[in-house]
C-alpha atoms as a PDB file:
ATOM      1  CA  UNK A   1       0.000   0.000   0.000  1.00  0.00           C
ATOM      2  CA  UNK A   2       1.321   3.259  -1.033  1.00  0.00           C
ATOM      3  CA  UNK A   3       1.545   5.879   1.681  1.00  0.00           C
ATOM      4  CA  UNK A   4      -1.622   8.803   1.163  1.00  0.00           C
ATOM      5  CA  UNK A   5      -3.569  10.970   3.311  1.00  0.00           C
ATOM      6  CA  UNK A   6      -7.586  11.397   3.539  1.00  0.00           C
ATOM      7  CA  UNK A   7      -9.190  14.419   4.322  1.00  0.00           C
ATOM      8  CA  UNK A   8     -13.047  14.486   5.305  1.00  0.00           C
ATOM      9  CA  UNK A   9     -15.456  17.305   6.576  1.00  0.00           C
ATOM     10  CA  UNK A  10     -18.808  16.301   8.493  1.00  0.00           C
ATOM     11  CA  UNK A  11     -21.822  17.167   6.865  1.00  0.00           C
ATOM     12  CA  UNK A  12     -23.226  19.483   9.288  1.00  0.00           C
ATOM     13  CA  UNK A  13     -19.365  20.982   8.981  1.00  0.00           C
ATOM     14  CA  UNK A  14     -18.626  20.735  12.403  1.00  0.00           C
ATOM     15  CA  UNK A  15     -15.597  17.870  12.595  1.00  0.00           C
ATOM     16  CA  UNK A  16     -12.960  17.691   9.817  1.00  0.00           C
ATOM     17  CA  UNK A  17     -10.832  14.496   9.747  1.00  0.00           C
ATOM     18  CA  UNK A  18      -7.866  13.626   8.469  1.00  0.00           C
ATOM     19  CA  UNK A  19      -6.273   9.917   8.391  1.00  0.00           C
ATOM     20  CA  UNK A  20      -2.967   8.848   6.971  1.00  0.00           C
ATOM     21  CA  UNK A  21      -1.755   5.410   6.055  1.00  0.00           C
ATOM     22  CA  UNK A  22       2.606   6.286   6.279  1.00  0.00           C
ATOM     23  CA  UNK A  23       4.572   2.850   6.418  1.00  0.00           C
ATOM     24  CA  UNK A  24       7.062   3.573   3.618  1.00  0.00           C
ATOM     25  CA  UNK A  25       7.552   7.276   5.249  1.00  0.00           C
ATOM     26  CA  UNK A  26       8.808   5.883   8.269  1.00  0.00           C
ATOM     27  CA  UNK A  27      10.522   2.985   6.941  1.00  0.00           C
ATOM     28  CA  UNK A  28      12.834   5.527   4.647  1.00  0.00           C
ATOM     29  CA  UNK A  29      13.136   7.535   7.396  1.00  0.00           C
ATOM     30  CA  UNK A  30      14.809   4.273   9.536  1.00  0.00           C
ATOM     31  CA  UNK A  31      16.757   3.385   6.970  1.00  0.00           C
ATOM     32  CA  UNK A  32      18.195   6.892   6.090  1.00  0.00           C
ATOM     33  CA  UNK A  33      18.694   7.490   9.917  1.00  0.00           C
ATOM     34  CA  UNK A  34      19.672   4.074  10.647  1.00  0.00           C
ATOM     35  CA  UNK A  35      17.403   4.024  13.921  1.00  0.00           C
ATOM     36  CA  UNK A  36      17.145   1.441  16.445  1.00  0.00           C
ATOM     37  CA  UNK A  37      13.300   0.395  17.183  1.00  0.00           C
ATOM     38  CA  UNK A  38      12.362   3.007  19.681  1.00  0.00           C
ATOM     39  CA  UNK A  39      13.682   5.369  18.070  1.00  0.00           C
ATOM     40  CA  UNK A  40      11.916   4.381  14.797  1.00  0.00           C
ATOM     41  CA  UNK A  41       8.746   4.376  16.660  1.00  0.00           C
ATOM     42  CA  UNK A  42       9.127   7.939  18.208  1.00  0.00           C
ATOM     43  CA  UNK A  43      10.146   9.257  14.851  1.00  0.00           C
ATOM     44  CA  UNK A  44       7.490   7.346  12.750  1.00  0.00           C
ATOM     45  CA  UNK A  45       4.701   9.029  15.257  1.00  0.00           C
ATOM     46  CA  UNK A  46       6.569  12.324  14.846  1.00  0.00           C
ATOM     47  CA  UNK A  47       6.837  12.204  11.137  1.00  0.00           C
ATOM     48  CA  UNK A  48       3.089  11.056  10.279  1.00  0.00           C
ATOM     49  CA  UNK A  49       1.703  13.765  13.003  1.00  0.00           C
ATOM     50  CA  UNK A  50       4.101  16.265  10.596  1.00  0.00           C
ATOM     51  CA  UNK A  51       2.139  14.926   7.865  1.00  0.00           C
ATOM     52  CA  UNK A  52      -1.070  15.295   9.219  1.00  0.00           C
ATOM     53  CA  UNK A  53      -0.150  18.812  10.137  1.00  0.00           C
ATOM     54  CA  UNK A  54       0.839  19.413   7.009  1.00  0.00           C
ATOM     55  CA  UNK A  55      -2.449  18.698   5.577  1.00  0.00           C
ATOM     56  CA  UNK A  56      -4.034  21.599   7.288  1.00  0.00           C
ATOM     57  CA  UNK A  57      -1.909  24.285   5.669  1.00  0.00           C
ATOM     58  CA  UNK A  58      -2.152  26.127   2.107  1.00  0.00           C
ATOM     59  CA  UNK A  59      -0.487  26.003  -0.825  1.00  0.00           C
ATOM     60  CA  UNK A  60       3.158  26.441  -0.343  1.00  0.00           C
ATOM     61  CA  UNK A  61       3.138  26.608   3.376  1.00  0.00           C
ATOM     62  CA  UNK A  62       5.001  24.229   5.701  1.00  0.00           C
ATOM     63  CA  UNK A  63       5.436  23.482   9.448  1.00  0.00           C
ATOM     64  CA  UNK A  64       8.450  22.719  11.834  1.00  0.00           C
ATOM     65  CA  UNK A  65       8.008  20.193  14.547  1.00  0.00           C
ATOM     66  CA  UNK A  66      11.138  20.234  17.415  1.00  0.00           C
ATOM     67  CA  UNK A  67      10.011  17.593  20.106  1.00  0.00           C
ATOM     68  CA  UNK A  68      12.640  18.675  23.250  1.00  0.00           C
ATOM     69  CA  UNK A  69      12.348  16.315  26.246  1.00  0.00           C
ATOM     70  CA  UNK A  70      14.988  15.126  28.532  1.00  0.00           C
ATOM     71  CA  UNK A  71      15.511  11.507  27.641  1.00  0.00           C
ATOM     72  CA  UNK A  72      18.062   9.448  25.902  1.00  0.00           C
ATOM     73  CA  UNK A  73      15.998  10.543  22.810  1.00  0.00           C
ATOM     74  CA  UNK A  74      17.044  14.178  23.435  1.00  0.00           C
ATOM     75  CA  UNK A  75      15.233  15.388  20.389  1.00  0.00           C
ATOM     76  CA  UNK A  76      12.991  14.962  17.456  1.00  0.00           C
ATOM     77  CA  UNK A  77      12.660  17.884  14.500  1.00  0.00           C
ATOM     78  CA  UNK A  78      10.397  17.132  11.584  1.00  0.00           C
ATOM     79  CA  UNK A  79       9.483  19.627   8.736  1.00  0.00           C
ATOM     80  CA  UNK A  80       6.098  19.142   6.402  1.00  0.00           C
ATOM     81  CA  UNK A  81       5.264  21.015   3.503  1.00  0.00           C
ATOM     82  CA  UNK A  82       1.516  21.395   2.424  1.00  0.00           C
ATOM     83  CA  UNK A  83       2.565  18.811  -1.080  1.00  0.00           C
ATOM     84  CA  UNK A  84       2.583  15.508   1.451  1.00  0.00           C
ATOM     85  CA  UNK A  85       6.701  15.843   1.838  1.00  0.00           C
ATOM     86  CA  UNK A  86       7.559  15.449   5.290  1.00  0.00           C
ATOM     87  CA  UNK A  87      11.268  14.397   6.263  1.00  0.00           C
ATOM     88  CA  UNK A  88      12.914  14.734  10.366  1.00  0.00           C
ATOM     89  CA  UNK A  89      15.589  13.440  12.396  1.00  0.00           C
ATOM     90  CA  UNK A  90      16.107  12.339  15.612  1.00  0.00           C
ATOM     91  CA  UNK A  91      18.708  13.710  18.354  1.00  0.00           C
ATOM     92  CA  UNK A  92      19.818   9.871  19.122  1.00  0.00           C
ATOM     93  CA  UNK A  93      19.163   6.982  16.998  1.00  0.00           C
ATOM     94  CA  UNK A  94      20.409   4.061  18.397  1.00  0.00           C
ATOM     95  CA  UNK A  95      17.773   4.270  21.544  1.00  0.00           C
ATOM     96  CA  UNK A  96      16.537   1.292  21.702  1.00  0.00           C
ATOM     97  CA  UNK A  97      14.292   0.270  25.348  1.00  0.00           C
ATOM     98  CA  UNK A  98      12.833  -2.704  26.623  1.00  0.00           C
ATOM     99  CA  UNK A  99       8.904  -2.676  25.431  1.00  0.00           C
ATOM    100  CA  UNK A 100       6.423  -1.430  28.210  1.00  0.00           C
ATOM    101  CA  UNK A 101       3.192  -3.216  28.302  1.00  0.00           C
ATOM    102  CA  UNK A 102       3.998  -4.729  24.454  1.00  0.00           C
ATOM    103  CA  UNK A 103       4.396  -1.873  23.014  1.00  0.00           C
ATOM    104  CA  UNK A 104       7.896   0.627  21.989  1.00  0.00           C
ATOM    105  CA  UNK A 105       8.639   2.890  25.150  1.00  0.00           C
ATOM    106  CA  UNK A 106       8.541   5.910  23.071  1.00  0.00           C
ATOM    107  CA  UNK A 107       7.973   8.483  26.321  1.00  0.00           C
ATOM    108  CA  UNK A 108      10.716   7.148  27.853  1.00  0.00           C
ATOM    109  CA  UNK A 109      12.543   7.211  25.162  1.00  0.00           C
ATOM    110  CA  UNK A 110      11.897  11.256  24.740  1.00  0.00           C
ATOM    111  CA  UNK A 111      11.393  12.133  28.441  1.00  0.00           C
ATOM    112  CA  UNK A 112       8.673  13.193  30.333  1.00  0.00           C
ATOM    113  CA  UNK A 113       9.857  16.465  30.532  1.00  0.00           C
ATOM    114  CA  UNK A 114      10.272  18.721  27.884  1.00  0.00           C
ATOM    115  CA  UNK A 115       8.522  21.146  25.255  1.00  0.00           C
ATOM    116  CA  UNK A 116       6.544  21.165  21.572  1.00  0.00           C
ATOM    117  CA  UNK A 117       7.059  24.088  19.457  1.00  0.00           C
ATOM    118  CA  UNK A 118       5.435  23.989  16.311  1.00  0.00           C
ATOM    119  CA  UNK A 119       6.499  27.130  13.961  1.00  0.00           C
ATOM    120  CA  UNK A 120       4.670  27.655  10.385  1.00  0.00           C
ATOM    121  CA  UNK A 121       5.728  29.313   8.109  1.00  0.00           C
ATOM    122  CA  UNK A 122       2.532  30.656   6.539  1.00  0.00           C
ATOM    123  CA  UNK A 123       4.306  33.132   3.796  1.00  0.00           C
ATOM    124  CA  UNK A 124       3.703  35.900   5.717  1.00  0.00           C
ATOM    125  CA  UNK A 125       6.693  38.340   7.395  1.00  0.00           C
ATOM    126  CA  UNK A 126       7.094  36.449  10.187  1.00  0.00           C
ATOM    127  CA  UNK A 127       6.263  32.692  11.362  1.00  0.00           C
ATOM    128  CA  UNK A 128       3.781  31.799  13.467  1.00  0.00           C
ATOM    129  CA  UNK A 129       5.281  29.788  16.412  1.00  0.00           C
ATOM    130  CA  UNK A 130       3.559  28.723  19.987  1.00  0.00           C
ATOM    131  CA  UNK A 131       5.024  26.232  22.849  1.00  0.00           C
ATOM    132  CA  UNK A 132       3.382  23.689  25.227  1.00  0.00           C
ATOM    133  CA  UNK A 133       5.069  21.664  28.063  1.00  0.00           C
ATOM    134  CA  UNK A 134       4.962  17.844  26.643  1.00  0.00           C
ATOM    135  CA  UNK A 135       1.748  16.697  27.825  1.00  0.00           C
ATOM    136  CA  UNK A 136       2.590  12.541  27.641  1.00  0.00           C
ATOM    137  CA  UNK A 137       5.659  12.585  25.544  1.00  0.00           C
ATOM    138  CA  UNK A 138       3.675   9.871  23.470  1.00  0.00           C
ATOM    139  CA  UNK A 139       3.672  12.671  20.349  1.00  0.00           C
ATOM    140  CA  UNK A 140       0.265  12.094  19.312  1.00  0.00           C
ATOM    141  CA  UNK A 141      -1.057  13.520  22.472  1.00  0.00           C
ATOM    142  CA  UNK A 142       1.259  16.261  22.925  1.00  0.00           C
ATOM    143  CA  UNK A 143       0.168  17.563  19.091  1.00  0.00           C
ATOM    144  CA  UNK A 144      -3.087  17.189  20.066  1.00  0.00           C
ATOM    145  CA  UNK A 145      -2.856  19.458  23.233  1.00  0.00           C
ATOM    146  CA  UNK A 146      -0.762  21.922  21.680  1.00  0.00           C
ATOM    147  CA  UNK A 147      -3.687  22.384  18.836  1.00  0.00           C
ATOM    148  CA  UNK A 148      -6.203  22.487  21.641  1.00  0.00           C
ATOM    149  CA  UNK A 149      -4.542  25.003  23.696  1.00  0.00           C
ATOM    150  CA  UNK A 150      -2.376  27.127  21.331  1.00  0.00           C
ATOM    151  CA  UNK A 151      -4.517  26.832  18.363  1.00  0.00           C
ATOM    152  CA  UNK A 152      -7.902  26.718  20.205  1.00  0.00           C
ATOM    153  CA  UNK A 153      -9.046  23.903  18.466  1.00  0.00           C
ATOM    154  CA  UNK A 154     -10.391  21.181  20.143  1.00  0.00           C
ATOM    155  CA  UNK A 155      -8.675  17.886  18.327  1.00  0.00           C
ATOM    156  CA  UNK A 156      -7.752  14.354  18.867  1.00  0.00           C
ATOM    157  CA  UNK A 157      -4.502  12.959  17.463  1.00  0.00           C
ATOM    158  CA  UNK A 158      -3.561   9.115  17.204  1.00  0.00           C
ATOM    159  CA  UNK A 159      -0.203   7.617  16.044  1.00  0.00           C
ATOM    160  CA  UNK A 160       1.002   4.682  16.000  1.00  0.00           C
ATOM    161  CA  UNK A 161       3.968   2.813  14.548  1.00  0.00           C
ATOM    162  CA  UNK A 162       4.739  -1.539  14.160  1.00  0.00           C
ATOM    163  CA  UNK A 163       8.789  -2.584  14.531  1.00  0.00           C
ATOM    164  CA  UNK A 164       9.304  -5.835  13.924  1.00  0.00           C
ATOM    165  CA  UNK A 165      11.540  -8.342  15.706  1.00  0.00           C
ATOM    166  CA  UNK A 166      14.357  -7.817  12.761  1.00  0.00           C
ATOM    167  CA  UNK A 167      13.609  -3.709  13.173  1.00  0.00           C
ATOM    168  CA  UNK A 168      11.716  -3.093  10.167  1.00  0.00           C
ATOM    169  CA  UNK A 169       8.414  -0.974  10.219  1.00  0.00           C
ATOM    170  CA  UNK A 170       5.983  -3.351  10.226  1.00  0.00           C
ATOM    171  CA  UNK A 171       2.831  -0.192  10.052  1.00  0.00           C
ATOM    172  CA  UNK A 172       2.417   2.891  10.602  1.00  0.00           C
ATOM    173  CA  UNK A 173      -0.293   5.770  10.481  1.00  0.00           C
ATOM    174  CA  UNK A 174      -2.249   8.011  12.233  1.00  0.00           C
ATOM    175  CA  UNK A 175      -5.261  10.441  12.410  1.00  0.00           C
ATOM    176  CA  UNK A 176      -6.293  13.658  13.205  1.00  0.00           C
ATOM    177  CA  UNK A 177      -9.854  15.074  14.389  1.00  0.00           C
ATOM    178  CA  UNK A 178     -11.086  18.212  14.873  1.00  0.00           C
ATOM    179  CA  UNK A 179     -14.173  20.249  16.328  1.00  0.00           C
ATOM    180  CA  UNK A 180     -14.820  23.312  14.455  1.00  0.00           C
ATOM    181  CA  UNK A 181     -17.658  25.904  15.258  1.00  0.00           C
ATOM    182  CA  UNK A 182     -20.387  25.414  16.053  1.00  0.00           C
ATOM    183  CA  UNK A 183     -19.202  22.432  18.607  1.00  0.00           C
ATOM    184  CA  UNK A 184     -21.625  19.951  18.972  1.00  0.00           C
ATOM    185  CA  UNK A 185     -20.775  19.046  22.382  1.00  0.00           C
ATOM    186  CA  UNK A 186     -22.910  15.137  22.235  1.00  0.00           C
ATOM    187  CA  UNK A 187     -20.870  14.277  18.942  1.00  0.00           C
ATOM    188  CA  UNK A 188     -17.777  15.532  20.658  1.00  0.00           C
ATOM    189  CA  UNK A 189     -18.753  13.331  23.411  1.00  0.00           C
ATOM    190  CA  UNK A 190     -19.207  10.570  20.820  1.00  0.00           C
ATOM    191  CA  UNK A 191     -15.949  10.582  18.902  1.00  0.00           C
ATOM    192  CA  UNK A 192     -13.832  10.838  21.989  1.00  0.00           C
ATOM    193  CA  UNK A 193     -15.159   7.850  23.350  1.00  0.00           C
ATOM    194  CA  UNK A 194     -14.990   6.217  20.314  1.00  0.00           C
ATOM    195  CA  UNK A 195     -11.348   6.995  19.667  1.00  0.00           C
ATOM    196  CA  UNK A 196     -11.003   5.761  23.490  1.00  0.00           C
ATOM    197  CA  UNK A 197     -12.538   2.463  22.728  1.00  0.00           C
ATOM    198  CA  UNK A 198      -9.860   2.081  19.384  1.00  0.00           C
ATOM    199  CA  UNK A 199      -7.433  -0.969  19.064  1.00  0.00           C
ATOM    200  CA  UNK A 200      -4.112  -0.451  18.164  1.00  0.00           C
ATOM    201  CA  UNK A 201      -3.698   1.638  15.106  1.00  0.00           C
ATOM    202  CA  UNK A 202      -0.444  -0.775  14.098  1.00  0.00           C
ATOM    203  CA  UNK A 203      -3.108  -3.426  14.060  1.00  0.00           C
ATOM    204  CA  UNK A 204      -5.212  -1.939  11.722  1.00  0.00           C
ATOM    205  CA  UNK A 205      -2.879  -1.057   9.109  1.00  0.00           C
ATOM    206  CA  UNK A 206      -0.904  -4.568   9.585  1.00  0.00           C
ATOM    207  CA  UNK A 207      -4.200  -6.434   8.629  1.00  0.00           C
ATOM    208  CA  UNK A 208      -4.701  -4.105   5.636  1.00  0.00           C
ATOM    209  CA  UNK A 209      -6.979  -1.643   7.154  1.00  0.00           C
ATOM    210  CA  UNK A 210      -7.127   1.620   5.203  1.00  0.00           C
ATOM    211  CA  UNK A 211      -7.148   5.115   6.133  1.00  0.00           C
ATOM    212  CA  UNK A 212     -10.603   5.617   4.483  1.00  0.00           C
ATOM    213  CA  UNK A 213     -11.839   2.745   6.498  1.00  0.00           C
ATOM    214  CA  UNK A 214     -10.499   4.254  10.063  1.00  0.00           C
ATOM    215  CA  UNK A 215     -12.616   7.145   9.381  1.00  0.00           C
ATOM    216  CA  UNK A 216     -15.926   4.965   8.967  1.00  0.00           C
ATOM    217  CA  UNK A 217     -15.376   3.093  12.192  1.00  0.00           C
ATOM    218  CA  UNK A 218     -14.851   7.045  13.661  1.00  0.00           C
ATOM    219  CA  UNK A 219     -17.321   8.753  12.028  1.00  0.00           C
ATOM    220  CA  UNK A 220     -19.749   5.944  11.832  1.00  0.00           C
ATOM    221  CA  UNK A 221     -23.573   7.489  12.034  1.00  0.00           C
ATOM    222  CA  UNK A 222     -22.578  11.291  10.930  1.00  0.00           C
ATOM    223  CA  UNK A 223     -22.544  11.877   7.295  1.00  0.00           C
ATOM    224  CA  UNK A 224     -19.757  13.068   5.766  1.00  0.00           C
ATOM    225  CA  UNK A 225     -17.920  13.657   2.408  1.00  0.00           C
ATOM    226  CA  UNK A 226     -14.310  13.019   1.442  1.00  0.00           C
ATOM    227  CA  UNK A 227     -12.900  16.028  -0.263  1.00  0.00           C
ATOM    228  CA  UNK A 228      -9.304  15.236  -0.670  1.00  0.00           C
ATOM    229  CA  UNK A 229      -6.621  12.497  -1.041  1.00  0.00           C
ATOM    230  CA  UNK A 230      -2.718  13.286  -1.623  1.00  0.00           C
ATOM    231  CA  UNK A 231       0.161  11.202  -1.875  1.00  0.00           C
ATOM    232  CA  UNK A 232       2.873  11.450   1.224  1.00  0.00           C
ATOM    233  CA  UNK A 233       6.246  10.681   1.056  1.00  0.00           C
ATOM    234  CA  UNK A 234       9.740  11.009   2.882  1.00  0.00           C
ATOM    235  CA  UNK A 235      11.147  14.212   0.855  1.00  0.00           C
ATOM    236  CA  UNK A 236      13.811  16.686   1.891  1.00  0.00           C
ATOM    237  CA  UNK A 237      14.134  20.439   0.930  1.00  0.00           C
ATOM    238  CA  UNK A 238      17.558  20.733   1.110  1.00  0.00           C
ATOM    239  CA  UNK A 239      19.358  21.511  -1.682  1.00  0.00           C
ATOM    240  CA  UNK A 240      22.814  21.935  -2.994  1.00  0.00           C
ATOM    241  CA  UNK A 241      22.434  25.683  -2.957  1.00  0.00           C
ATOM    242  CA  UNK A 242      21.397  25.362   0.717  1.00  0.00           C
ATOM    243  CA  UNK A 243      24.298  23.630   1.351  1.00  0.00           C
ATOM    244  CA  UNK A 244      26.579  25.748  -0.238  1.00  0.00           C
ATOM    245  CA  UNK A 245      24.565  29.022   2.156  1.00  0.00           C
ATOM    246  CA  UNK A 246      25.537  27.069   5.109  1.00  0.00           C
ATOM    247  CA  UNK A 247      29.415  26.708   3.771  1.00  0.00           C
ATOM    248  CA  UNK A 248      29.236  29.820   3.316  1.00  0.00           C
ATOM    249  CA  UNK A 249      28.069  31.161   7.413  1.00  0.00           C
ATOM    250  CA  UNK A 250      31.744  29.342   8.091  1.00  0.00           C
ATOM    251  CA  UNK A 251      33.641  32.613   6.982  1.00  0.00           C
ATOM    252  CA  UNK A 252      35.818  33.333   4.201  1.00  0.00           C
ATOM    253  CA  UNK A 253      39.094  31.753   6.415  1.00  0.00           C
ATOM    254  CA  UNK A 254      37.248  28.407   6.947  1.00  0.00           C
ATOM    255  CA  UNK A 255      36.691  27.829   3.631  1.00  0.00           C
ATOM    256  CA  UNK A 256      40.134  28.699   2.434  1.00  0.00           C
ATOM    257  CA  UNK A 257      41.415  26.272   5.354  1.00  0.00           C
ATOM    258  CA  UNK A 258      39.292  23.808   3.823  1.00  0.00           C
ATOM    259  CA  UNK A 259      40.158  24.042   0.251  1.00  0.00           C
ATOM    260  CA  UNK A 260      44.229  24.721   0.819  1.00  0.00           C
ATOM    261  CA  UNK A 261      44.740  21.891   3.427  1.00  0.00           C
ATOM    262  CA  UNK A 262      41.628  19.530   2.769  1.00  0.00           C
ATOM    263  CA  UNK A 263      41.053  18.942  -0.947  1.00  0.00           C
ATOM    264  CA  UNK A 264      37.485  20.411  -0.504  1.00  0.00           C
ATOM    265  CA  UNK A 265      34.247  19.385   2.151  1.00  0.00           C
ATOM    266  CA  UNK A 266      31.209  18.333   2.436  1.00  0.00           C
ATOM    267  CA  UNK A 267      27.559  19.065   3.848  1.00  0.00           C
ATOM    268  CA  UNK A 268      25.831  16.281   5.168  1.00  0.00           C
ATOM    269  CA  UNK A 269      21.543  16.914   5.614  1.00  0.00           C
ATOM    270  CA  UNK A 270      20.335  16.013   9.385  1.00  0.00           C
ATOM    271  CA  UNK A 271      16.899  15.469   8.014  1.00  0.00           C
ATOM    272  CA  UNK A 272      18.009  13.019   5.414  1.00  0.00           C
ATOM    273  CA  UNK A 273      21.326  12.545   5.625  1.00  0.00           C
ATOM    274  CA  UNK A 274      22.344  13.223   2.445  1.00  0.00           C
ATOM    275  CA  UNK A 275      25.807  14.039   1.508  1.00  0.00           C
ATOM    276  CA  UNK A 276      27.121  17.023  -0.566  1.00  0.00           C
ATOM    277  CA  UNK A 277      30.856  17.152  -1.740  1.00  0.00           C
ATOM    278  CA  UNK A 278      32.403  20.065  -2.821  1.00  0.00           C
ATOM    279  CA  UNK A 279      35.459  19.660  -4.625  1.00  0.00           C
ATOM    280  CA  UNK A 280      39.238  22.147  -4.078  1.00  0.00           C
ATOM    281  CA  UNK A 281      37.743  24.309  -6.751  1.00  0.00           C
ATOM    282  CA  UNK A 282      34.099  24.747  -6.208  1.00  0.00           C
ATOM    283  CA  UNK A 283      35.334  25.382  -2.498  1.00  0.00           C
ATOM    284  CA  UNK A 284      38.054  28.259  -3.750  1.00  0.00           C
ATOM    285  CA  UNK A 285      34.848  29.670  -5.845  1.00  0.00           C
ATOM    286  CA  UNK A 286      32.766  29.982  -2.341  1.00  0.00           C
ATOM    287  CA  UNK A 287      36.186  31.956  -0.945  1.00  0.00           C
ATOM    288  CA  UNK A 288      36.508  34.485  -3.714  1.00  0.00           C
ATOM    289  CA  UNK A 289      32.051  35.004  -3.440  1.00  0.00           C
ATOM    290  CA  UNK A 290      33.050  36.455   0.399  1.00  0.00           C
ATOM    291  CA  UNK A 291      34.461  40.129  -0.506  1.00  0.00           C
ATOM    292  CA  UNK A 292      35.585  39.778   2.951  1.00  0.00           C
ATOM    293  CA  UNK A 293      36.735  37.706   5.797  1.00  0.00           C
ATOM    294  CA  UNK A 294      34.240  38.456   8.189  1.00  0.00           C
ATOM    295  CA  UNK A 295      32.691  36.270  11.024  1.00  0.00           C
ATOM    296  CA  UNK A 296      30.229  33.873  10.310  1.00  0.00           C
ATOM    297  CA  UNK A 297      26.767  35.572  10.806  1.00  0.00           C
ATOM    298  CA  UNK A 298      24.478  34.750  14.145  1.00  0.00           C
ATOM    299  CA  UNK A 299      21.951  31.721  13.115  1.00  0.00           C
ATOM    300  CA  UNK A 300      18.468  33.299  12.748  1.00  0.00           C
ATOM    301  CA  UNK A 301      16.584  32.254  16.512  1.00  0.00           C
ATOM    302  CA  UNK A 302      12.669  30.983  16.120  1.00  0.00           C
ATOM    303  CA  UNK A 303      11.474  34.079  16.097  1.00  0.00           C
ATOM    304  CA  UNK A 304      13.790  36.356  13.390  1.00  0.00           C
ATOM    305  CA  UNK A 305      12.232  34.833  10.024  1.00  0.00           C
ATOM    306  CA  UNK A 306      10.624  32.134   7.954  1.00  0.00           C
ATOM    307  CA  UNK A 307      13.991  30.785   7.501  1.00  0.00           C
ATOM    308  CA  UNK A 308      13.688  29.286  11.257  1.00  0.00           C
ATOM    309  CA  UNK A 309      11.353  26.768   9.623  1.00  0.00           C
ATOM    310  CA  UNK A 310      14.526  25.001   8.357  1.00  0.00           C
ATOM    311  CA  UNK A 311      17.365  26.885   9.432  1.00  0.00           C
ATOM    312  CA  UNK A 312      20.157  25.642   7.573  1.00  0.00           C
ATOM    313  CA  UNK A 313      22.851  25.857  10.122  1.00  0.00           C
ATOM    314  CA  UNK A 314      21.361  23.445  12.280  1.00  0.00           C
ATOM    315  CA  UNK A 315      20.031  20.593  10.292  1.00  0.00           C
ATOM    316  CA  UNK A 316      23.092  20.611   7.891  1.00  0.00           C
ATOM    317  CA  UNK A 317      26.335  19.280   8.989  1.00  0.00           C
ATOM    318  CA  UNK A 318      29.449  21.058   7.779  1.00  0.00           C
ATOM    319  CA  UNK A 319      32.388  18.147   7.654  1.00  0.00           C
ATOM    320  CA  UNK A 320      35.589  18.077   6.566  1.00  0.00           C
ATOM    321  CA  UNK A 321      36.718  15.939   2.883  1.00  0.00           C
ATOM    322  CA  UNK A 322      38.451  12.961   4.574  1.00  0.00           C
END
């Protein structure tokens, strides 16, 4: 099954739902990242709730996830555009804890303490960013609060990811629910108890289960229509003119230190780990486009620009040619 998003609005237009089927996302993302099994749970969650977040934005926007708690995990970033591409990393990827009650310790893994900031970069002059405390560490519930209480949307989020014994992804998916005005406080009842009542997700997707068919068993008894299905899929935006910005931010004696003593360097992509080289030459070209040696400027912080969506001095990784 090929990884794709549903989108559905309730008749009465007072619940939108979106549901996401997103094993081959997560399974690139493990093998890109080379993750142990916890850690390709927590990032599977992390990078189908980016999906599903994606989903609610317009044309051309995107959103930054940075999970921050204070386990082994450390940390989990994950960028989503509004096309389906979502790609992320993880601060430590060969976490790997014993299984509590069956299933990955993901809020270990992360840390019960900690903070979700979600920034958007909505194409206007500044991002939109808000912060909440992590409310289980589990990442579907922590998106889920942080809509509720910095969006003011009332919403349910489920995630779930299946590593097998041999540390392949098994499953994974997800869905998202939301109460939009007017709330209809006895179908809000409704759905929350019926997303209380729900078996594993990893259980429904193993057996075949479709994201169309989630929504049925959710929604079952209020009429609704399906108004859009896209395509998801691991996908970067880095570029090699990205990379050669953040060679660049290294100053003009850097560079020549590189090229002169090195034989050239490469950039290496946190989100996707893709490698860059730049040869003696095209490194020597980078000195001479500096007029002057000056320090390398201050990265932009969260709040200076809608390059903090993906700011490309922290998620690439300047290394020297060996």
């Amino acid at each position: 099954m090929d990884d794709y998003l549903v989108r559905i609005l309730t008749k009465a237009g007072t619940f939108r739902g979106l549901a996401c089927v997103s094993t081959g996302v997560v399974a690139e993302a493990a093998r890109r990242h080379g993750t142990l099994p916890t850690a390709t749970a927590a990032l599977g969650r992390a990078l189908t709730g980016g999906a599903l977040m994606g989903a609610l934005l317009k044309t051309d926007q995107r959103v930054a996830l940075k999970f921050e708690g204070n386990g082994p995990l450390g940390k989990i970033l994950i960028e989503a555009l509004s096309t389906g591409a979502v790609a992320g990393t993880v601060g430590n990827p060969a976490v790997d804890l014993p299984l509590l009650d069956g299933r990955p310790d993901v809020a270990g893994a992360l840390g019960r303490t900690g903070l979700l900031t979600v920034t958007k970069d909505l194409r206007l002059k500044q991002p939109y960013q808000g912060t909440v405390r992590l409310t289980s560490s589990e990442i579907g519930e922590d998106l889920a609060m942080y809509l509720t209480e910095s969006e003011q949307v009332p919403s349910a989020v489920r995630l779930d990811v299946f590593v097998e014994q041999d540390g392949t992804v098994g499953a994974a998916g997800g869905f998202l629910i939301q109460s939009l005005p007017p709330q209809d406080e006895t179908a809000i009842h409704l759905l929350w108890e019926r997303i209380g009542n729900l078996s594993s997700l990893s259980d429904h997707f193993c057996r075949g289960g479709t994201p169309e068919q989630l929504l049925d068993v959710l929604f079952v008894g209020i009429p609704f229509e399906t108004f859009e299905k896209r395509v998801i899929s691991f996908q970067c935006t880095c570029s090699r003119e990205k990379c050669e910005q953040a060679l660049l931010t290294q100053g003009k004696d850097a560079l020549r230190a590189m090229a002169d003593r090195e034989g050239g360097g490469t950039v290496t992509c946190a989100f996707c780990r893709e490698v860059r080289n730049f040869s003696q030459e095209e490194m020597g070209s980078l000195v001479d486009a500096l007029s002057e040696p000056v320090a390398p400027p201050p990265a932009p912080s969260d709040e200076s620009g809608k390059t903090a969506v993906l700011d490309i001095r922290r998620t690439l990784e300047i290394n020297k040619k060996t």
